[in-house]
PDB file of N, CA and C in Angstrom:
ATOM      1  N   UNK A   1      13.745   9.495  -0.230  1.00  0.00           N
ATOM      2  CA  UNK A   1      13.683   8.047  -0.155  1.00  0.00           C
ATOM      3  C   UNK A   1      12.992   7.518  -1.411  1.00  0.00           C
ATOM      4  N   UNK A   2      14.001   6.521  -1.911  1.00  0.00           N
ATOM      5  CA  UNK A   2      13.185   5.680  -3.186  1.00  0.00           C
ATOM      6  C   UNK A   2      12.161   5.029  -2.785  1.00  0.00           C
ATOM      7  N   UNK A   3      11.105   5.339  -3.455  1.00  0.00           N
ATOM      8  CA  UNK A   3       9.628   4.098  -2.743  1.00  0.00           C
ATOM      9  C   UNK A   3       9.589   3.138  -3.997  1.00  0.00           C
ATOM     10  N   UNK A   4       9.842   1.690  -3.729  1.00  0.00           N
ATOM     11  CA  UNK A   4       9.748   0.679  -4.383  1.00  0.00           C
ATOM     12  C   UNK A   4       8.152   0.188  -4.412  1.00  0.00           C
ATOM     13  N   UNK A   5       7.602   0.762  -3.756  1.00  0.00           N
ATOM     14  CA  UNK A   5       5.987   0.368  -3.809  1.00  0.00           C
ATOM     15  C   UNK A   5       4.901   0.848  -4.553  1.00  0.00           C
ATOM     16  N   UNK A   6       4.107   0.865  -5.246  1.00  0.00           N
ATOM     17  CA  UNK A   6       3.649   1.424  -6.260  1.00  0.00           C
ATOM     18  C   UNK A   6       2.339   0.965  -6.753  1.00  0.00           C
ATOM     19  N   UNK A   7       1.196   1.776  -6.855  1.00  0.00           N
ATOM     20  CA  UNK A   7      -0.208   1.476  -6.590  1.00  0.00           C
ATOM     21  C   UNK A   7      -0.439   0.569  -7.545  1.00  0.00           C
ATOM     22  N   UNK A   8      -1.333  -0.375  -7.245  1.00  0.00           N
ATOM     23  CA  UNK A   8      -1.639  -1.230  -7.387  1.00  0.00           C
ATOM     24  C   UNK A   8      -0.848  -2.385  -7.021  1.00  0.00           C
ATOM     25  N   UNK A   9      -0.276  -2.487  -6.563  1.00  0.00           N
ATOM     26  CA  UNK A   9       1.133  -3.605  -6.302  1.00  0.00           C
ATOM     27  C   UNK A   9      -0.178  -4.406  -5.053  1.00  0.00           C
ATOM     28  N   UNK A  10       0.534  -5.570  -4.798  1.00  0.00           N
ATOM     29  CA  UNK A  10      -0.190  -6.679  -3.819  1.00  0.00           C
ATOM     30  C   UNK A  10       0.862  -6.468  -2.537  1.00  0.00           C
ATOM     31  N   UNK A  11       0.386  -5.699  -0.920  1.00  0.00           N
ATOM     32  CA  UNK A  11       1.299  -5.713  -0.341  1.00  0.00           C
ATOM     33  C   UNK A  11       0.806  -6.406   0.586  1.00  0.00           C
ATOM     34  N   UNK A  12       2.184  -6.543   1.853  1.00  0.00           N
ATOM     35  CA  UNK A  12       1.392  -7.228   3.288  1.00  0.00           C
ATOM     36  C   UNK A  12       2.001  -6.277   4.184  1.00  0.00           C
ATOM     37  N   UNK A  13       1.300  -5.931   5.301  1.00  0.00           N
ATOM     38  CA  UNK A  13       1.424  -5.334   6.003  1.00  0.00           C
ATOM     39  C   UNK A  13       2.494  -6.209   6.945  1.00  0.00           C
ATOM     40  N   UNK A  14       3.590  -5.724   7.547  1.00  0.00           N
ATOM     41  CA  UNK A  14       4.723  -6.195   8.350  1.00  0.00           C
ATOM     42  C   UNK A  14       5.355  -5.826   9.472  1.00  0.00           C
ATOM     43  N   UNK A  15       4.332  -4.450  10.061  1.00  0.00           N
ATOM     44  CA  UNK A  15       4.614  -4.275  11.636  1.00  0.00           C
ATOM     45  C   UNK A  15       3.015  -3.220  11.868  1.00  0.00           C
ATOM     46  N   UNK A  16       3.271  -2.962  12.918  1.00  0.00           N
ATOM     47  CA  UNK A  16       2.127  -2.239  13.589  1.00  0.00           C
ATOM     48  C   UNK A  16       0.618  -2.798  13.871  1.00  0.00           C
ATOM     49  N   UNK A  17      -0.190  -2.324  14.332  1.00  0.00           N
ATOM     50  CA  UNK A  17      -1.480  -3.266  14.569  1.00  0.00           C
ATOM     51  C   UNK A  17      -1.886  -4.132  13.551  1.00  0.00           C
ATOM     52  N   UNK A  18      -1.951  -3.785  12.104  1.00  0.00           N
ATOM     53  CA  UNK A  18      -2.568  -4.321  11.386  1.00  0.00           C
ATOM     54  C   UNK A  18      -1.579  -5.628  10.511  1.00  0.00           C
ATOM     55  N   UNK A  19      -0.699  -6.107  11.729  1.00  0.00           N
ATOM     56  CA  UNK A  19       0.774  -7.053  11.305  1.00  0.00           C
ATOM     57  C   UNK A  19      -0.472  -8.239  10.415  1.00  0.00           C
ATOM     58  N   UNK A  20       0.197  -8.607   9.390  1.00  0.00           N
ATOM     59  CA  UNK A  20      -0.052  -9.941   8.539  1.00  0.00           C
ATOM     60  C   UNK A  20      -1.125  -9.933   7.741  1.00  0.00           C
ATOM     61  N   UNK A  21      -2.029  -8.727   7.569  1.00  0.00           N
ATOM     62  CA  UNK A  21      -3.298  -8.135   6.473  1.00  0.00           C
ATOM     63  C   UNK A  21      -2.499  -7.965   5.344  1.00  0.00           C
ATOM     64  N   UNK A  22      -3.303  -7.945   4.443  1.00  0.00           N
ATOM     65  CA  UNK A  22      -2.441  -8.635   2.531  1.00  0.00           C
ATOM     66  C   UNK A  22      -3.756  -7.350   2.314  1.00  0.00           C
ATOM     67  N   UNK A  23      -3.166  -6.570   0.941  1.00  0.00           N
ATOM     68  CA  UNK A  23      -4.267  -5.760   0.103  1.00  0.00           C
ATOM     69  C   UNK A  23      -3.576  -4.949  -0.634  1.00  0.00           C
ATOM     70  N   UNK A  24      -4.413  -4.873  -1.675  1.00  0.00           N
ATOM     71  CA  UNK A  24      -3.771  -4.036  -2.860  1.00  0.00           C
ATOM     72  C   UNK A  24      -3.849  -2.281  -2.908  1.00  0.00           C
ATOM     73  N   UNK A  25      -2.504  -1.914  -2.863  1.00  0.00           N
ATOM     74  CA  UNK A  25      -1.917  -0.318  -2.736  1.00  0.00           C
ATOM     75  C   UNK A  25      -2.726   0.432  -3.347  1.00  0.00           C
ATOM     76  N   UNK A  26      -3.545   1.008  -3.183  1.00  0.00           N
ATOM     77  CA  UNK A  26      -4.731   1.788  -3.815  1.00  0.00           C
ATOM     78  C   UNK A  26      -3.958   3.595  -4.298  1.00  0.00           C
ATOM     79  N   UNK A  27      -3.440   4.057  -3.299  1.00  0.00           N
ATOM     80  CA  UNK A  27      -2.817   5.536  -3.604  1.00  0.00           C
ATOM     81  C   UNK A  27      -1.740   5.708  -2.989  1.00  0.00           C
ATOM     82  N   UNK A  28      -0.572   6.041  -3.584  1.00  0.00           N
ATOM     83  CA  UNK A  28       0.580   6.906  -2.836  1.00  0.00           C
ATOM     84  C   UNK A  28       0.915   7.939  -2.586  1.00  0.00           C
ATOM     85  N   UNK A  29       1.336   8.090  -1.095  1.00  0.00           N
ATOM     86  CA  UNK A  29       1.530   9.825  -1.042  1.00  0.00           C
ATOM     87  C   UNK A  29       3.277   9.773  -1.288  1.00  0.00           C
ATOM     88  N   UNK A  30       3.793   9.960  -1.874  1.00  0.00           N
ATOM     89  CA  UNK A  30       5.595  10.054  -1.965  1.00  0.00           C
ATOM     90  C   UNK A  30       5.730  11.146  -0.976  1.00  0.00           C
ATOM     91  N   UNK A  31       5.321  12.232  -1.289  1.00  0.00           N
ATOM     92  CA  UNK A  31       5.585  13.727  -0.005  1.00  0.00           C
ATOM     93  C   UNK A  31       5.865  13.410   1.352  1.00  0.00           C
ATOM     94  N   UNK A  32       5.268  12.087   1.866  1.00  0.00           N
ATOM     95  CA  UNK A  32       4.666  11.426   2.991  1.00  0.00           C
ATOM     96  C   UNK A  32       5.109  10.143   3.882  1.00  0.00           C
ATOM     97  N   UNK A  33       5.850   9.470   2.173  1.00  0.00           N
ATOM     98  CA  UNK A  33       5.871   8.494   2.761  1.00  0.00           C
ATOM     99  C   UNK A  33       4.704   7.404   2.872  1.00  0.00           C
ATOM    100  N   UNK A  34       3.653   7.241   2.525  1.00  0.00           N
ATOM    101  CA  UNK A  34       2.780   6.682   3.147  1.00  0.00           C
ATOM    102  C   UNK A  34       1.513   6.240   1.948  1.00  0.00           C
ATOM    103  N   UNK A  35       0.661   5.182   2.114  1.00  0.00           N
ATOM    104  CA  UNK A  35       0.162   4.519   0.961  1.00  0.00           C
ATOM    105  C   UNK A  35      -1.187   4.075   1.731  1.00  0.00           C
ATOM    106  N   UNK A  36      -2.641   3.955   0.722  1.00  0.00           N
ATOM    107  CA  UNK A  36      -3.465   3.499   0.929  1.00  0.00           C
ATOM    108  C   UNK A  36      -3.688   2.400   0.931  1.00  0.00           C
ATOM    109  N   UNK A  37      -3.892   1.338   1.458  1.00  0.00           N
ATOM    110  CA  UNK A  37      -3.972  -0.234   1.212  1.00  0.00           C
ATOM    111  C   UNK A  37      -5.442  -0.161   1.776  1.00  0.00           C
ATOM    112  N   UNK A  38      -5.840  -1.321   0.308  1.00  0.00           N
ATOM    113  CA  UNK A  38      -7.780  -1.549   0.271  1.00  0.00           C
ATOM    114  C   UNK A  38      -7.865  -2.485   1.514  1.00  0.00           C
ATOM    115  N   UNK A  39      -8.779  -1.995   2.623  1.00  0.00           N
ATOM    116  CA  UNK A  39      -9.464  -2.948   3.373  1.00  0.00           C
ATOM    117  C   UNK A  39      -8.314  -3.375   4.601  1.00  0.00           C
ATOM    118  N   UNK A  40      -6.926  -2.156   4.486  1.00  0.00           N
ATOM    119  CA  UNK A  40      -6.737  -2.499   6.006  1.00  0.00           C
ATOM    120  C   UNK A  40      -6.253  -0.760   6.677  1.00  0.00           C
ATOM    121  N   UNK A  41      -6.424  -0.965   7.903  1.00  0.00           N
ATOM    122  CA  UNK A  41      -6.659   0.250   8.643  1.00  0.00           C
ATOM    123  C   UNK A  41      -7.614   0.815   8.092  1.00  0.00           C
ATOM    124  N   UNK A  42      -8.630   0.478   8.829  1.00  0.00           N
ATOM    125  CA  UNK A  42      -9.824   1.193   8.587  1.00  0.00           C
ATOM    126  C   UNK A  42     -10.160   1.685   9.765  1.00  0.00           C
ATOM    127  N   UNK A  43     -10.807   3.220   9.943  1.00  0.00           N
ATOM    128  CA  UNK A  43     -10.956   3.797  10.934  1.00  0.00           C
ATOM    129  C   UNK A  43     -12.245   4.770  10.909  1.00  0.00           C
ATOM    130  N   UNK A  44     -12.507   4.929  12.255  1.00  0.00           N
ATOM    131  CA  UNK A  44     -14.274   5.700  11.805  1.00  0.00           C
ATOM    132  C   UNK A  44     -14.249   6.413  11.940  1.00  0.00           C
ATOM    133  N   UNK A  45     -14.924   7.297  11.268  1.00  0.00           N
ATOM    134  CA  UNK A  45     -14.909   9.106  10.640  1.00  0.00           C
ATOM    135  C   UNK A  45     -16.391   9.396  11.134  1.00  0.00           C
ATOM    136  N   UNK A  46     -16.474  10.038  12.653  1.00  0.00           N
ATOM    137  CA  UNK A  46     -17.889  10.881  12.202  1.00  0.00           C
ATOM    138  C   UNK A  46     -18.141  11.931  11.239  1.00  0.00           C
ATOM    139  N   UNK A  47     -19.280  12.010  10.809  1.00  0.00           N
ATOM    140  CA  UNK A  47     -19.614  12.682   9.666  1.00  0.00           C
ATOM    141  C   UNK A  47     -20.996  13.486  10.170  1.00  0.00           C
ATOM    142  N   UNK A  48     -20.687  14.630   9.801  1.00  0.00           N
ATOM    143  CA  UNK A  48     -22.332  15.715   9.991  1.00  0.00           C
ATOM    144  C   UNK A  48     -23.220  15.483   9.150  1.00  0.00           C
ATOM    145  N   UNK A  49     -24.250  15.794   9.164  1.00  0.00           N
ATOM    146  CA  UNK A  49     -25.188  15.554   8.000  1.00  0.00           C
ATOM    147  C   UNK A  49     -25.099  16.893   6.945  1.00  0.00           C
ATOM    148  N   UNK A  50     -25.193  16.407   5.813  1.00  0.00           N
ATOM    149  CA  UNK A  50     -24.560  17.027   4.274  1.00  0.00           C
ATOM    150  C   UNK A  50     -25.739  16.828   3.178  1.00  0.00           C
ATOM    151  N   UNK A  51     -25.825  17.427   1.924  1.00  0.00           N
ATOM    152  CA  UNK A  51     -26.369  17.264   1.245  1.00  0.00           C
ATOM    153  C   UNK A  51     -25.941  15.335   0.609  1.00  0.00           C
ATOM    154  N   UNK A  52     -24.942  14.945   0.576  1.00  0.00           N
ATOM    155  CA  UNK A  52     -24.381  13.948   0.386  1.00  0.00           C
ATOM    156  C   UNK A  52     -24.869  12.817   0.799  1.00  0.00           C
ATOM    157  N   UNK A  53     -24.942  13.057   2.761  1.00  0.00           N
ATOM    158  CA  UNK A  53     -25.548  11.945   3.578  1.00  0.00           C
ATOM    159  C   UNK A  53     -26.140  12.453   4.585  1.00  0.00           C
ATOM    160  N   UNK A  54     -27.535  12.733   4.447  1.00  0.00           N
ATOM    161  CA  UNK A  54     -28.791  13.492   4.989  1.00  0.00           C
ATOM    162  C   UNK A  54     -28.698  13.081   6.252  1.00  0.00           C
ATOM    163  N   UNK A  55     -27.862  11.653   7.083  1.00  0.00           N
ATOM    164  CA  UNK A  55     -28.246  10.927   8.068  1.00  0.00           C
ATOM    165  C   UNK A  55     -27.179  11.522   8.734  1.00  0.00           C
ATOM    166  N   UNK A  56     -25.772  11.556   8.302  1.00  0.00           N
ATOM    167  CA  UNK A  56     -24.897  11.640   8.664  1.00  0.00           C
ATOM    168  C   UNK A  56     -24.301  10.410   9.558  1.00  0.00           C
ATOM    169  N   UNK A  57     -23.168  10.242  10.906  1.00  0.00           N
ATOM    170  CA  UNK A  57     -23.144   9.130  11.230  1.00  0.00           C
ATOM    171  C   UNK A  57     -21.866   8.703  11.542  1.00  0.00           C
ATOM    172  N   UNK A  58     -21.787   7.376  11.850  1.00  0.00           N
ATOM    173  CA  UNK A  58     -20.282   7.097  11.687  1.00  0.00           C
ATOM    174  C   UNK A  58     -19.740   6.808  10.487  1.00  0.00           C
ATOM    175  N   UNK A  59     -19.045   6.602   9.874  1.00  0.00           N
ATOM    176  CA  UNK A  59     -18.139   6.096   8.613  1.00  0.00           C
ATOM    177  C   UNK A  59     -16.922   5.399   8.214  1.00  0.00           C
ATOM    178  N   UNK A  60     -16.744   4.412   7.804  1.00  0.00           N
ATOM    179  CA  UNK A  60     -15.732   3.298   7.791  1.00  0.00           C
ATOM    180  C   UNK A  60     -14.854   3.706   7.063  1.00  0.00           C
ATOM    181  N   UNK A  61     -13.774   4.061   6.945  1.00  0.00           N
ATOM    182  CA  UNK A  61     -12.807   4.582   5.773  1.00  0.00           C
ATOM    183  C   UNK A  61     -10.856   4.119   6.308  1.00  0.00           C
ATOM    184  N   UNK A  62     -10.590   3.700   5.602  1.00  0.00           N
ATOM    185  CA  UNK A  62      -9.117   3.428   5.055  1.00  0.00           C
ATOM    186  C   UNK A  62      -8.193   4.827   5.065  1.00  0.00           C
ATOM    187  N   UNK A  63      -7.142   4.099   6.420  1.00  0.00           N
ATOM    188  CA  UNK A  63      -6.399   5.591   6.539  1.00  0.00           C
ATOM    189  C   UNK A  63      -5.088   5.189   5.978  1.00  0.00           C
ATOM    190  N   UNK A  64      -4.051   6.003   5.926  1.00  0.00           N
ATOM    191  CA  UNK A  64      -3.048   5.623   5.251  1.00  0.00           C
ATOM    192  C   UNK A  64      -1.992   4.766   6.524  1.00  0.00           C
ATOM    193  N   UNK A  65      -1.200   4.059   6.003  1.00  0.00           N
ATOM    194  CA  UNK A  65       0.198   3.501   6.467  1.00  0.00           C
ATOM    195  C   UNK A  65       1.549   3.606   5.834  1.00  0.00           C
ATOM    196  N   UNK A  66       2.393   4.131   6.987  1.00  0.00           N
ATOM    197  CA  UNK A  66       3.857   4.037   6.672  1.00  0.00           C
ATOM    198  C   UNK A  66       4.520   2.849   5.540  1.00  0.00           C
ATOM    199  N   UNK A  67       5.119   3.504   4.275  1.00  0.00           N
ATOM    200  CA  UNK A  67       5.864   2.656   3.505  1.00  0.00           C
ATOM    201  C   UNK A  67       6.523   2.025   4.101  1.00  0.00           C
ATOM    202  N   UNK A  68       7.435   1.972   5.149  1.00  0.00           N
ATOM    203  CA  UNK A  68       8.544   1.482   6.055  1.00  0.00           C
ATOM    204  C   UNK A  68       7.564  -0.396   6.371  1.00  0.00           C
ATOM    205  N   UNK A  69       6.407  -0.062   6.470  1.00  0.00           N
ATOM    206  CA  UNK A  69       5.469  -1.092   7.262  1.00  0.00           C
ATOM    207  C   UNK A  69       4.865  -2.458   5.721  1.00  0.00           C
ATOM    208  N   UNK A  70       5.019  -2.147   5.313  1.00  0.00           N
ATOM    209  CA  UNK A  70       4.939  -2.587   3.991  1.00  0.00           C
ATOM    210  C   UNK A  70       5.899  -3.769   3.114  1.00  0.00           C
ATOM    211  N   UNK A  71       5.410  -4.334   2.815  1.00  0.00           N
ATOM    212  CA  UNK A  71       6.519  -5.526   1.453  1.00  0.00           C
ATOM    213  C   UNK A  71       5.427  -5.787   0.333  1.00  0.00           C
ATOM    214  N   UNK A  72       6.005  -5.847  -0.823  1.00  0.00           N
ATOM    215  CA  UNK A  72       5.921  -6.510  -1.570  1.00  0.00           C
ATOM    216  C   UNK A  72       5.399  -8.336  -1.815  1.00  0.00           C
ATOM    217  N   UNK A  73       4.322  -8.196  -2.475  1.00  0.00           N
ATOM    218  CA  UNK A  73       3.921  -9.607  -2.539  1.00  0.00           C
ATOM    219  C   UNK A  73       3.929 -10.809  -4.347  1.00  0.00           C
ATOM    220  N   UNK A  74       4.480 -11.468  -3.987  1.00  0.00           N
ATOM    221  CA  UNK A  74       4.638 -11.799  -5.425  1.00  0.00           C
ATOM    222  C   UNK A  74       4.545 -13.356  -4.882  1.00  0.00           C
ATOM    223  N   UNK A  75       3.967 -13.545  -5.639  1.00  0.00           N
ATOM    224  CA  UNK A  75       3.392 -15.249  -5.538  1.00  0.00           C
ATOM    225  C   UNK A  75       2.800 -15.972  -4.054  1.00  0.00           C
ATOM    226  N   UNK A  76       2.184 -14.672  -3.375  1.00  0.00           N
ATOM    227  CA  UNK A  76       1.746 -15.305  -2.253  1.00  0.00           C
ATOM    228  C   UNK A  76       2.942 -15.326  -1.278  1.00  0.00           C
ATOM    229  N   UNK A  77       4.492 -14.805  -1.458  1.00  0.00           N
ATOM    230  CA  UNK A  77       5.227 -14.830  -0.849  1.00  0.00           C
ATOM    231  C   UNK A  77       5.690 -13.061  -0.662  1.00  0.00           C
ATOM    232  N   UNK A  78       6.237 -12.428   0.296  1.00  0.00           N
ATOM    233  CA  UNK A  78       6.829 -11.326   0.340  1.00  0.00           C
ATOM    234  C   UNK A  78       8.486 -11.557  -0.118  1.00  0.00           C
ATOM    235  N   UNK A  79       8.777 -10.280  -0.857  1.00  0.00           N
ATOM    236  CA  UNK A  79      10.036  -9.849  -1.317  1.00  0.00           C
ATOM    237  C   UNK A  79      10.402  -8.673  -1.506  1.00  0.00           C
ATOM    238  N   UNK A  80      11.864  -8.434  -1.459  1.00  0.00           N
ATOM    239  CA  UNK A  80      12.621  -7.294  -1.298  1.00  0.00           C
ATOM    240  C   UNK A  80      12.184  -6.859  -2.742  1.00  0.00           C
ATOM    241  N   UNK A  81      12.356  -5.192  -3.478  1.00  0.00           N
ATOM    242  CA  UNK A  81      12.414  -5.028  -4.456  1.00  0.00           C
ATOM    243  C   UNK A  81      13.637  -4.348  -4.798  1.00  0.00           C
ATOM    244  N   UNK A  82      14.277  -4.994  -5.969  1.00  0.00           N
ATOM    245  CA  UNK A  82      15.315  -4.110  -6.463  1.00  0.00           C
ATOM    246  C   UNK A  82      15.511  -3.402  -8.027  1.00  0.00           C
ATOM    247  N   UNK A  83      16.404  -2.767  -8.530  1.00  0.00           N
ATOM    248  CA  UNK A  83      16.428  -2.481  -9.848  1.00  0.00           C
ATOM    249  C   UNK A  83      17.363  -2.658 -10.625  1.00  0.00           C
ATOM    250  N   UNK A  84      17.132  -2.914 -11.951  1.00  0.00           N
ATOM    251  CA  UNK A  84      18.198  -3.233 -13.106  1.00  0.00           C
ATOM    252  C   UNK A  84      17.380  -2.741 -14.152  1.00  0.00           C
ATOM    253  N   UNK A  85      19.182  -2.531 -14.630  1.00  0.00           N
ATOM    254  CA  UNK A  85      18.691  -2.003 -16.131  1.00  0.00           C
ATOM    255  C   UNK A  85      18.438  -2.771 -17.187  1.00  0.00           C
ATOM    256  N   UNK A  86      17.464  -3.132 -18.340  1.00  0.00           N
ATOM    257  CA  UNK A  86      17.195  -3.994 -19.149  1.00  0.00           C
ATOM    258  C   UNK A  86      17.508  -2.826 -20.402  1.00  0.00           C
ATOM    259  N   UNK A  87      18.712  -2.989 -20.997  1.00  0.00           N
ATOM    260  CA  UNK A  87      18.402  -2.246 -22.285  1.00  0.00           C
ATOM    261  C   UNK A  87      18.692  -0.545 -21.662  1.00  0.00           C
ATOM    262  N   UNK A  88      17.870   0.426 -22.259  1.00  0.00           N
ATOM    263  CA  UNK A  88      17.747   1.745 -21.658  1.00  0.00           C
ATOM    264  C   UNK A  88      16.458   2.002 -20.699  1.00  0.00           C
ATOM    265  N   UNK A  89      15.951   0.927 -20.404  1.00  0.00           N
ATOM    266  CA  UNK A  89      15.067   1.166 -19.308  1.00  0.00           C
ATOM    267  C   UNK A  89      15.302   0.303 -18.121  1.00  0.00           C
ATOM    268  N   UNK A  90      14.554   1.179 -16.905  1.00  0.00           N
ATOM    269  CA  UNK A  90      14.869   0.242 -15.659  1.00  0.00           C
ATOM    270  C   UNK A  90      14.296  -0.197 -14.967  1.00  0.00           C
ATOM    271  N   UNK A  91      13.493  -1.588 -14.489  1.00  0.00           N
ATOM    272  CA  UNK A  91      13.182  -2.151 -14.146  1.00  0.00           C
ATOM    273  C   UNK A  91      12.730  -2.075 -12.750  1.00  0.00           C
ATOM    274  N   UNK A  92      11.746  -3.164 -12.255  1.00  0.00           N
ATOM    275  CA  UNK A  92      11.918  -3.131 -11.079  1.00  0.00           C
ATOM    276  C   UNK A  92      12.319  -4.991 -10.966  1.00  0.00           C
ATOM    277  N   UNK A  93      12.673  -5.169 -10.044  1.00  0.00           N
ATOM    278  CA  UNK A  93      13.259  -6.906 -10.242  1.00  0.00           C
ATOM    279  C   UNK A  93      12.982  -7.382  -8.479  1.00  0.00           C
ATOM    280  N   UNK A  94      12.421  -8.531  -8.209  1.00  0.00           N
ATOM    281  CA  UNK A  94      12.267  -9.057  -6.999  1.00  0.00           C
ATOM    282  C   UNK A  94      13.720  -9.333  -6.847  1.00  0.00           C
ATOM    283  N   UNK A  95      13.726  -9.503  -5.616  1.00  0.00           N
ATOM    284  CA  UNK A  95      15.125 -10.104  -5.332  1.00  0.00           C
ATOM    285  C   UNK A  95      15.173 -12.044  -4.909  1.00  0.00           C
ATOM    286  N   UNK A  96      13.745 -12.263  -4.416  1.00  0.00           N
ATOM    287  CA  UNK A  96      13.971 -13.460  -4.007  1.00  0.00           C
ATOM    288  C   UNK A  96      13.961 -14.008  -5.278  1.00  0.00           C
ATOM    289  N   UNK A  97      13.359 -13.761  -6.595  1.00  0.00           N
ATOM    290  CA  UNK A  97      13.172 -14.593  -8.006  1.00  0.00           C
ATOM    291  C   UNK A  97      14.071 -14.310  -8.714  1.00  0.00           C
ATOM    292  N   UNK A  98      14.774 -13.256  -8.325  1.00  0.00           N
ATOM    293  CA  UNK A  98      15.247 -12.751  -9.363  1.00  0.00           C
ATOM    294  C   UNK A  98      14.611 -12.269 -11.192  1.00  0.00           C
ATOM    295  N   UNK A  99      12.751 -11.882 -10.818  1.00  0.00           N
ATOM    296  CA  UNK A  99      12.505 -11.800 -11.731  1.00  0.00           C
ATOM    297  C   UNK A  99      11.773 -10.558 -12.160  1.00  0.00           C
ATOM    298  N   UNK A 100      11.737  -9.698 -13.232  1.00  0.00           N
ATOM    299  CA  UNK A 100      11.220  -8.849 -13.406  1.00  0.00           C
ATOM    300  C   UNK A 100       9.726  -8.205 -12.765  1.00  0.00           C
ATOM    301  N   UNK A 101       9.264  -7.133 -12.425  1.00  0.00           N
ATOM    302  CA  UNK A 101       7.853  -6.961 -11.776  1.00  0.00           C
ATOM    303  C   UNK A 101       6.794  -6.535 -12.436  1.00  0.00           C
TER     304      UNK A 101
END
């Protein structure tokens, strides 16, 4: 599967619990399918105590979500992404602007 999504991109989340949260694509797994977005699905990790964090505890951390769940954000609006060729390179191009990404 082509993944049109690509870290750092501005996405919104578009099904599952976390429907209508906006945040920027932090890491992609391609193998997977699946992408980090800053500050949504966050889930708590107990943690033992470590040289790291002497207290140990609960822990707030960002799990991944399905690409499928995902769009593209460009001007505060969501859009499809598509591709064209400009020259010998290829693009990525919104579809609602019709404009380069």
């Amino acid at each position: 599967m082509k993944l049109k999504i690509k870290s750092g991109d501005n996405v919104r989340v578009m099904a599952g619990d976390h429907k209508g949260e906006e945040g920027k694509v932090r890491i992609i797994f391609p193998s997977k399918n699946r992408a980090i977005v800053e500050g949504v699905n966050m889930v708590s990790k107990h943690t033992k105590p470590s040289a790291q964090n002497p207290q140990g505890g609960i822990v707030k951390k960002e799990a991944s979500i399905h690409i499928s769940n995902l769009m593209l954000l460009e001007g505060g609006e969501v859009t499809k992404v598509g591709y064209r060729m400009e020259g010998d390179k290829k693009v990525r191009v919104s579809k609602k602007t019709d404009k380069t990404i």
